[in-house]
Protein backbone atom coordinates (compact mmCIF):
# COMPACT_ATOMS: atom_id res chain seq x y z
CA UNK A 1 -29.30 -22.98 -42.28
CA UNK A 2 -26.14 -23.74 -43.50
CA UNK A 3 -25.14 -22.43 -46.85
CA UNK A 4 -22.07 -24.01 -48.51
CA UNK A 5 -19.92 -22.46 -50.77
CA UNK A 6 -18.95 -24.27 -54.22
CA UNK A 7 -16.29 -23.28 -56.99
CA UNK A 8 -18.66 -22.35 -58.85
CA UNK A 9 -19.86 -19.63 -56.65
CA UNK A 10 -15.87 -18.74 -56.27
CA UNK A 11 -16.01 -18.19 -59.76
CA UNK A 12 -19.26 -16.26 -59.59
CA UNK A 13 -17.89 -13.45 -57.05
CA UNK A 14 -14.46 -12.84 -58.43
CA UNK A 15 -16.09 -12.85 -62.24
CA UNK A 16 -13.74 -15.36 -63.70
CA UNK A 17 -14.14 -19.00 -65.36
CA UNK A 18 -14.63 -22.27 -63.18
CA UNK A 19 -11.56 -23.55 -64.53
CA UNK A 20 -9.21 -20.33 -63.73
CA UNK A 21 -10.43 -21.18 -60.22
CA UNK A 22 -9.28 -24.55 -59.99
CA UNK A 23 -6.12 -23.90 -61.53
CA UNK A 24 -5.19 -21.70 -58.81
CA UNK A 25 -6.44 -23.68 -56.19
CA UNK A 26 -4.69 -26.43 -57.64
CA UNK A 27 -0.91 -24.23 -57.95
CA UNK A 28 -0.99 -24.51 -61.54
CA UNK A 29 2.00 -22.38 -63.79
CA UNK A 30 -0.39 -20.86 -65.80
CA UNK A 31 -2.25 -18.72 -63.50
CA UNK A 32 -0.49 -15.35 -62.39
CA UNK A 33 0.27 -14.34 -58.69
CA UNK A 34 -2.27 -11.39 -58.32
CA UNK A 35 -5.25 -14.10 -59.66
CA UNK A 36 -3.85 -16.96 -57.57
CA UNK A 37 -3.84 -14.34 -54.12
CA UNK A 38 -7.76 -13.16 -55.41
CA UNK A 39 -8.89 -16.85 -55.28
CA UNK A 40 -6.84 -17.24 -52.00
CA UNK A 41 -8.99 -14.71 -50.29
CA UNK A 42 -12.13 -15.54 -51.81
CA UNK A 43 -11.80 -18.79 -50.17
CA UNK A 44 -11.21 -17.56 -47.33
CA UNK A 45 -13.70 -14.56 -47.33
CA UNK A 46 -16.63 -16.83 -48.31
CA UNK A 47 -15.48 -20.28 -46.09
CA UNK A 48 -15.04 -22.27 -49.38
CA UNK A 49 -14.26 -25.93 -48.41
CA UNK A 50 -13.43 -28.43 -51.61
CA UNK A 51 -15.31 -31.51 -51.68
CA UNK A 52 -11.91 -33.95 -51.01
CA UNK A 53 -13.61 -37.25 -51.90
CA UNK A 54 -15.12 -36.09 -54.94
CA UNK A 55 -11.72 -34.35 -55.70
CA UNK A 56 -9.52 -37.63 -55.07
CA UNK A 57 -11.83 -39.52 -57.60
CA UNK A 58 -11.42 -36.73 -60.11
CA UNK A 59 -7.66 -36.14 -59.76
CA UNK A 60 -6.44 -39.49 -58.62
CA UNK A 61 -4.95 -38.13 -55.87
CA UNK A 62 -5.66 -38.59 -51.91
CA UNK A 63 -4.73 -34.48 -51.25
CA UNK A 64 -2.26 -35.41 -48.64
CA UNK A 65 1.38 -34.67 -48.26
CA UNK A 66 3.00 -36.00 -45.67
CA UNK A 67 6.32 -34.33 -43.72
CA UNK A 68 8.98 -35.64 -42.01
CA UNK A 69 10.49 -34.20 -39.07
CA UNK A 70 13.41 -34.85 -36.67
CA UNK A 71 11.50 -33.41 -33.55
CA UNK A 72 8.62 -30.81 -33.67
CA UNK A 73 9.11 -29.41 -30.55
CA UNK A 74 12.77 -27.70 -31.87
CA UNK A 75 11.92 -24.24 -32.69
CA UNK A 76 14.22 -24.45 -35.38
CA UNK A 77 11.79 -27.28 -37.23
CA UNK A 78 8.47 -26.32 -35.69
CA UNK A 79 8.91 -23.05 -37.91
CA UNK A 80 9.45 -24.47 -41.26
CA UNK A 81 6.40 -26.73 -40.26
CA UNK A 82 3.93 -24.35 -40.26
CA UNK A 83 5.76 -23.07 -43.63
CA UNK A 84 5.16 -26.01 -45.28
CA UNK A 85 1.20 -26.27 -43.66
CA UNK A 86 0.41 -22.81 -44.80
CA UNK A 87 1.23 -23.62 -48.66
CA UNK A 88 -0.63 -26.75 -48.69
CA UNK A 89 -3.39 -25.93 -46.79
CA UNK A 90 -3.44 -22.94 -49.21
CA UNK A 91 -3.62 -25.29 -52.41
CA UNK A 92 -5.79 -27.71 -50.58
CA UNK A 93 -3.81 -29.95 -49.17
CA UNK A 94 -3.70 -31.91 -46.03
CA UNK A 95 -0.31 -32.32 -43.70
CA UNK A 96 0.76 -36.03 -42.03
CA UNK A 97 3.38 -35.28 -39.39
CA UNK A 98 5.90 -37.76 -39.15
CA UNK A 99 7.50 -36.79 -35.37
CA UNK A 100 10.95 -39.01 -35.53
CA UNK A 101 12.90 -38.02 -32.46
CA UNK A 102 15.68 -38.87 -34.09
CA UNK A 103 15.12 -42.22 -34.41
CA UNK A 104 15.98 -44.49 -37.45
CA UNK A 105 13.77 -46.77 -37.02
CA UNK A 106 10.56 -44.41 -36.77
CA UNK A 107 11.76 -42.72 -39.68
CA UNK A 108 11.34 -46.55 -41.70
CA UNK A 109 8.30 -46.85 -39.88
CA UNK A 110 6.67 -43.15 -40.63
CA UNK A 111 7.93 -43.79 -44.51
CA UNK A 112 6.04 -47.31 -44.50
CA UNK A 113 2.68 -45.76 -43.08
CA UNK A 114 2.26 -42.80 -45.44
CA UNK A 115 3.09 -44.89 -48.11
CA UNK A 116 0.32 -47.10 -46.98
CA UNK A 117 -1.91 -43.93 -47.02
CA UNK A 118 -0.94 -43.54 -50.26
CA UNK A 119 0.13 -40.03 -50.21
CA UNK A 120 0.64 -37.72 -53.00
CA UNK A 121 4.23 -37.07 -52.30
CA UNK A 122 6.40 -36.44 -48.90
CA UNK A 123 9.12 -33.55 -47.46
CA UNK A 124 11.48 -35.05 -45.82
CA UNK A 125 14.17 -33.94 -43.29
CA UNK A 126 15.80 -37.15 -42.12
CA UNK A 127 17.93 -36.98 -38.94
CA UNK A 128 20.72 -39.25 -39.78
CA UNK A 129 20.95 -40.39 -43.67
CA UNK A 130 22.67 -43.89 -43.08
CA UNK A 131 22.75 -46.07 -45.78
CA UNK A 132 19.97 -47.83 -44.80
CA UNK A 133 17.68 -44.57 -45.21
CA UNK A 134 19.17 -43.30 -48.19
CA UNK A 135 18.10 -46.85 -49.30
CA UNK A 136 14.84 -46.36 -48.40
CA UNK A 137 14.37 -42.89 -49.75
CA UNK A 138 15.56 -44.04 -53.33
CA UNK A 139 13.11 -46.79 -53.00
CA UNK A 140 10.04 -44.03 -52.64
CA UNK A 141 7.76 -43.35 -55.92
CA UNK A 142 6.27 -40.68 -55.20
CA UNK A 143 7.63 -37.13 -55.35
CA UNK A 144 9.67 -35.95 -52.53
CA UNK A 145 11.65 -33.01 -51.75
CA UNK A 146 14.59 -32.93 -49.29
CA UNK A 147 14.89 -30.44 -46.57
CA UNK A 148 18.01 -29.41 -44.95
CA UNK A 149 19.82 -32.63 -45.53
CA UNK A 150 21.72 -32.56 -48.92
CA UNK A 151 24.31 -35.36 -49.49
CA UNK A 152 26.09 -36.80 -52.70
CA UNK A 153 24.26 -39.96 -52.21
CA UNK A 154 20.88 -38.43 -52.94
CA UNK A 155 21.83 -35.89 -55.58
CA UNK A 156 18.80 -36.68 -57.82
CA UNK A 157 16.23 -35.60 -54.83
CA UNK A 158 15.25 -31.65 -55.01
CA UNK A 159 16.06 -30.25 -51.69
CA UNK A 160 15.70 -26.89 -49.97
CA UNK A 161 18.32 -25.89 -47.99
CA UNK A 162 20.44 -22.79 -46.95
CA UNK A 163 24.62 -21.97 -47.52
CA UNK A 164 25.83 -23.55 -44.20
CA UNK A 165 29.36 -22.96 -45.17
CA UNK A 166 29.01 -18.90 -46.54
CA UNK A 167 26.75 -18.49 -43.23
CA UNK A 168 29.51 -19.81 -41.09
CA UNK A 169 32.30 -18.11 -43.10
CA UNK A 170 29.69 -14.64 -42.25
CA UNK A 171 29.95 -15.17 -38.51
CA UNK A 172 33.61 -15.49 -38.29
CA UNK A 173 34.23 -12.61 -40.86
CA UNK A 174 31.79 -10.31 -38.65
CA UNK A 175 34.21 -11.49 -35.02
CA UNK A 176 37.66 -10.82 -36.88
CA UNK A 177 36.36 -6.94 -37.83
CA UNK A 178 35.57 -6.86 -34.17
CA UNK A 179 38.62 -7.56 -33.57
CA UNK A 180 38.69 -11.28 -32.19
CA UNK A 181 41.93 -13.34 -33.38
CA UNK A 182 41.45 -16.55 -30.88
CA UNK A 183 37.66 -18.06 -31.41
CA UNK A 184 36.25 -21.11 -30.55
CA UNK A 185 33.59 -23.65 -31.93
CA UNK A 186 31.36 -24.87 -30.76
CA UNK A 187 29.96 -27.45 -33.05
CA UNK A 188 26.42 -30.15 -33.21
CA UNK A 189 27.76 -33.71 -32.57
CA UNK A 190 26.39 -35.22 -35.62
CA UNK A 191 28.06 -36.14 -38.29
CA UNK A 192 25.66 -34.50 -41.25
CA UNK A 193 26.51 -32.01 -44.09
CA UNK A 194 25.03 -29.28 -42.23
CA UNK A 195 27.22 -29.31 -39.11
CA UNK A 196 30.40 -30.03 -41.52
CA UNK A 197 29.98 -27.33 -43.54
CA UNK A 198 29.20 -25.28 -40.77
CA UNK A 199 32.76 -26.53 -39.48
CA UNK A 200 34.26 -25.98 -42.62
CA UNK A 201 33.54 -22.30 -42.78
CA UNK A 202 34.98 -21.73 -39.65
CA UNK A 203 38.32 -23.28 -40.20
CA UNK A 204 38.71 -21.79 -43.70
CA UNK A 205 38.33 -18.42 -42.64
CA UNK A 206 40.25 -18.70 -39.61
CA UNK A 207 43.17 -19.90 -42.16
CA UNK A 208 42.32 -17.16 -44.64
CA UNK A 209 43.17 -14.56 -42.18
CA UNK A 210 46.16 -16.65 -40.97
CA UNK A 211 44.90 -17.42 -37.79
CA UNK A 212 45.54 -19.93 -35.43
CA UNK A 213 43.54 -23.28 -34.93
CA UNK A 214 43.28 -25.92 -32.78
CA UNK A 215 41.54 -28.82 -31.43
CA UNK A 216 41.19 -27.96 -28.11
CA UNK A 217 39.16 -24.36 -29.25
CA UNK A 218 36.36 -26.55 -30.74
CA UNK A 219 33.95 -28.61 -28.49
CA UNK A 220 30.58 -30.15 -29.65
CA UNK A 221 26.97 -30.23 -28.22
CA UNK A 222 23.65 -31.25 -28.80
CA UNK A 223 20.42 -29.45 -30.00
CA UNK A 224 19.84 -27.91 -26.49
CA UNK A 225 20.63 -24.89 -24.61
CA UNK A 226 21.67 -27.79 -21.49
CA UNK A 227 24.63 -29.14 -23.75
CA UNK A 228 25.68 -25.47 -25.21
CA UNK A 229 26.40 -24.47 -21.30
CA UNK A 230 28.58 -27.96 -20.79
CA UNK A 231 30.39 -27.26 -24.02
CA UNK A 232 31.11 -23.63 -23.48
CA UNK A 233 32.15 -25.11 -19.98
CA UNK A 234 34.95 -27.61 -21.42
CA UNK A 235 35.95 -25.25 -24.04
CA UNK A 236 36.79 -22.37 -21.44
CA UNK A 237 38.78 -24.73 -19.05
CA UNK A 238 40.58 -25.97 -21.51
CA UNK A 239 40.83 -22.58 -24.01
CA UNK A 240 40.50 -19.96 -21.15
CA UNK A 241 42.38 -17.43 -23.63
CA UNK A 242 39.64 -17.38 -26.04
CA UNK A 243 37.65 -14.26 -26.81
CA UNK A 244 35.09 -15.43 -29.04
CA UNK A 245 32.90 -18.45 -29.84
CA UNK A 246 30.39 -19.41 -32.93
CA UNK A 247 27.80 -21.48 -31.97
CA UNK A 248 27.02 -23.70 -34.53
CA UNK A 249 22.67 -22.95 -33.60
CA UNK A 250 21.32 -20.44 -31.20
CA UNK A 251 20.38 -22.92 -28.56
CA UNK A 252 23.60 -23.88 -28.23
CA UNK A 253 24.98 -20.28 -28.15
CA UNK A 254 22.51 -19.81 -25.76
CA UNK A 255 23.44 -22.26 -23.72
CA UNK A 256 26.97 -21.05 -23.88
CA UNK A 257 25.88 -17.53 -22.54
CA UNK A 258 23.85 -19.01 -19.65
CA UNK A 259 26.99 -20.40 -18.47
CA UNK A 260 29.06 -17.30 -19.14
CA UNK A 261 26.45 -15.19 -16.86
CA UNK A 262 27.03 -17.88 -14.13
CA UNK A 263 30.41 -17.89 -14.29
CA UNK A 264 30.12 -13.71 -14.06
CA UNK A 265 32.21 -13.33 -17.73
CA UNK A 266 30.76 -10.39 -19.29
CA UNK A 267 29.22 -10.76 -22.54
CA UNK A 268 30.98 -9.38 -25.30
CA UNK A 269 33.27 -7.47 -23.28
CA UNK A 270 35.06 -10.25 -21.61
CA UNK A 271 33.90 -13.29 -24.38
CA UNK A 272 31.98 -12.82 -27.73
CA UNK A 273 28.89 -15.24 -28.64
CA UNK A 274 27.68 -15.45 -32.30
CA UNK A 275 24.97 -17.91 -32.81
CA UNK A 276 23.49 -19.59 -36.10
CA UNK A 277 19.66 -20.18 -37.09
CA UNK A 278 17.84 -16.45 -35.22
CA UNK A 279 15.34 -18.21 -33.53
CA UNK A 280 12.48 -16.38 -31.70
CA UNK A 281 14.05 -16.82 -28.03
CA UNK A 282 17.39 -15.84 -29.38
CA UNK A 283 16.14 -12.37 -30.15
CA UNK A 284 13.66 -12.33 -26.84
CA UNK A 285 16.76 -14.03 -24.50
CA UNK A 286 17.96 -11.44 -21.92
CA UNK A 287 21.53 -11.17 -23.78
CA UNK A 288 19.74 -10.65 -27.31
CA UNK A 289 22.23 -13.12 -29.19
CA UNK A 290 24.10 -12.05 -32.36
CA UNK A 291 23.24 -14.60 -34.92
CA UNK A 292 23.44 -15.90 -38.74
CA UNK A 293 19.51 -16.10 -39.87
CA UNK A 294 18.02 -18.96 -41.96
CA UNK A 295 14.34 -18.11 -43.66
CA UNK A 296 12.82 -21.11 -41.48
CA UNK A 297 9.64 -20.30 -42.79
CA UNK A 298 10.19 -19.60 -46.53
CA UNK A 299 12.07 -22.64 -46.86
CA UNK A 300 8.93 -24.34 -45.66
CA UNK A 301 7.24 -22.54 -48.09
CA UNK A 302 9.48 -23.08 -51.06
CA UNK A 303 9.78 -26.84 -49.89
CA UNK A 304 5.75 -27.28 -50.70
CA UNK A 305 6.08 -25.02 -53.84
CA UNK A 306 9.08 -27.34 -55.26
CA UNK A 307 6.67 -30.79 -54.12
CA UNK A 308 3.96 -29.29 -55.90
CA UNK A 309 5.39 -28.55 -58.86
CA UNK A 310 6.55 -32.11 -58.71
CA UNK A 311 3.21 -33.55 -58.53
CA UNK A 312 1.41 -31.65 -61.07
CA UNK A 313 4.50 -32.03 -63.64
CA UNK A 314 5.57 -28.45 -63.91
CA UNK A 315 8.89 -27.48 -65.27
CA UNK A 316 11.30 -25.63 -62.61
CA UNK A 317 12.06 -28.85 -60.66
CA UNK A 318 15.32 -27.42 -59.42
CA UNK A 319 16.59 -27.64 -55.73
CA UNK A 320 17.30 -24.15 -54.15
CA UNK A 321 20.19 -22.96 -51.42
CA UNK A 322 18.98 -19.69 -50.12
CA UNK A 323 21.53 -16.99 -48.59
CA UNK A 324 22.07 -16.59 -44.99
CA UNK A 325 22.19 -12.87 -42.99
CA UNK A 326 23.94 -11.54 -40.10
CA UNK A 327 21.42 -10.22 -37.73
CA UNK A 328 23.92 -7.90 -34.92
CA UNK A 329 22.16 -7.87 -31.71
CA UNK A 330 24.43 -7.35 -28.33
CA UNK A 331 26.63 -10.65 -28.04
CA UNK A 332 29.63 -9.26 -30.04
């Protein structure tokens, strides 16, 4: 026979009050970390599954979040995903996916359905913020957190994101003390904050040290290892003095150093790759790339923290930039 399990019998076997128990399950301010991890493993220890319908009458709310995505299958994204699905599950929440493929019009469409679902708020991570979908985004009343996609247009939307620029500033810093004077970049195509400031850290420090730049040592690619091999391709026939390159992500720099082994230019004797995000596979590829880590996880985490706090009306609404580190591996 099946026995469920019911907040009150949460209460029961970790001795506190009904109502301490749904505060925690429900993120609230007022209950401490060591009491909100107790009811977290109660719940899990004795299979405790919340009534949702009865909930959604009580609270008004539907329980559902729903997150935006440019593609799932990137490593990069898939990560903060199951960041953002651990804290709500956590506090009881249910995740919508929203799988763009960078597509403006599925990102109307995917903002149009959940608000049809009517769901408690939405964490977003637009591909391309166009006027049209910064239009849209203003136009959402429910609570909503930005991830990774900060612009002056949508200043009064809490976002999570990392230092692009200090990250990118890191990586050349860390190929000047090896030594490298003439470095390339190899930068994403788009046109968003992230790849500009990731631009704009690497021609700043070049300048700093009084080093020389030039269009021809930066080439751009796509979000795939495919397009990091062409670029590194065009920026070596055109730049073949070059010692270094950033790679503006890992698949990218990747992609670079698969074309480096077929060309038979040894890696970081002969030409220097630094990479940018420390995804699983850059750690695991055969070269073991040096890279500039973002928390991909904890800023799915914090994300769902910051929307939460949003929805129940708690004070410390304020977007966060989390520091980048230099992870030194054996590609410079």
């Amino acid at each position: 026979m099946l026995t469920i399990t019911t907040i009150k019998d949460l209460a029961k076997y970790l001795n506190i009050s009904v109502s301490t128990v749904s505060r925690a399950l429900n993120n609230h301010h007022d209950v401490n970390q060591t009491t909100r991890e107790n009811v977290l493993q109660a719940v899990e220890k004795l299979n405790y599954r919340p009534n949702s319908v009865a909930r959604s009458l009580i609270h008004k709310k539907t329980y559902t979040i729903g997150l935006m995505v440019p593609d799932i299958a990137d490593p990069f994204f898939s990560s903060i995903a199951v960041g953002v699905e651990q804290t709500l599950s956590n506090n009881g929440y249910q995740v919508i996916y929203g799988n763009t493929s960078r597509d403006s019009l599925k990102e109307k469409q995917f903002l149009e359905s959940i608000l049809d679902r009517k769901v408690d708020g939405v964490i977003l991570t637009p591909n391309i913020l166009d006027q049209e979908s910064i239009s849209t985004l203003e136009k959402l009343e429910i609570p909503r957190v930005l991830l990774r996609r900060r612009t002056p247009a949508l200043l009064d939307i809490p976002f999570i994101d990392v230092d692009h620029y200090g990250g990118a500033c890191k990586a050349i810093n860390h190929l000047i003390s090896k030594g490298h004077t003439n470095i390339g970049f190899l930068g994403m195509a788009s046109d968003s904050f992230t790849s500009n400031e990731r631009l704009r850290g690497y021609l700043d420090t070049m300048k700093k040290h009084q080093l020389k730049v030039s269009a021809r040592n930066q080439k751009t690619a796509g979000r795939t290892i495919e397009s990091g091999s062409f670029a590194m391709e065009a920026l070596y026939r055109e730049s073949p003095d070059i010692t270094a390159v950033f790679a503006s992500n890992d698949l990218i720099g990747i992609g670079a150093l698969e074309w480096l082994k077929m060309e038979q230019i040894n890696v970081p004797e002969q030409m220097a790759v630094i990479g940018f995000d420390n995804l699983e596979m850059s750690e695991l590829y055969s070269f073991q790339l040096t890279t500039i880590a973002q928390p991909r996880k904890q800023m799915g985490q914090l994300a769902a923290e910051l929307l939460l706090r949003i929805i129940n009306e708690e004070e410390n609404k304020d977007s966060i930039i989390l520091e980048t580190n230099l992870i030194e591996r054996k590609t410079c």
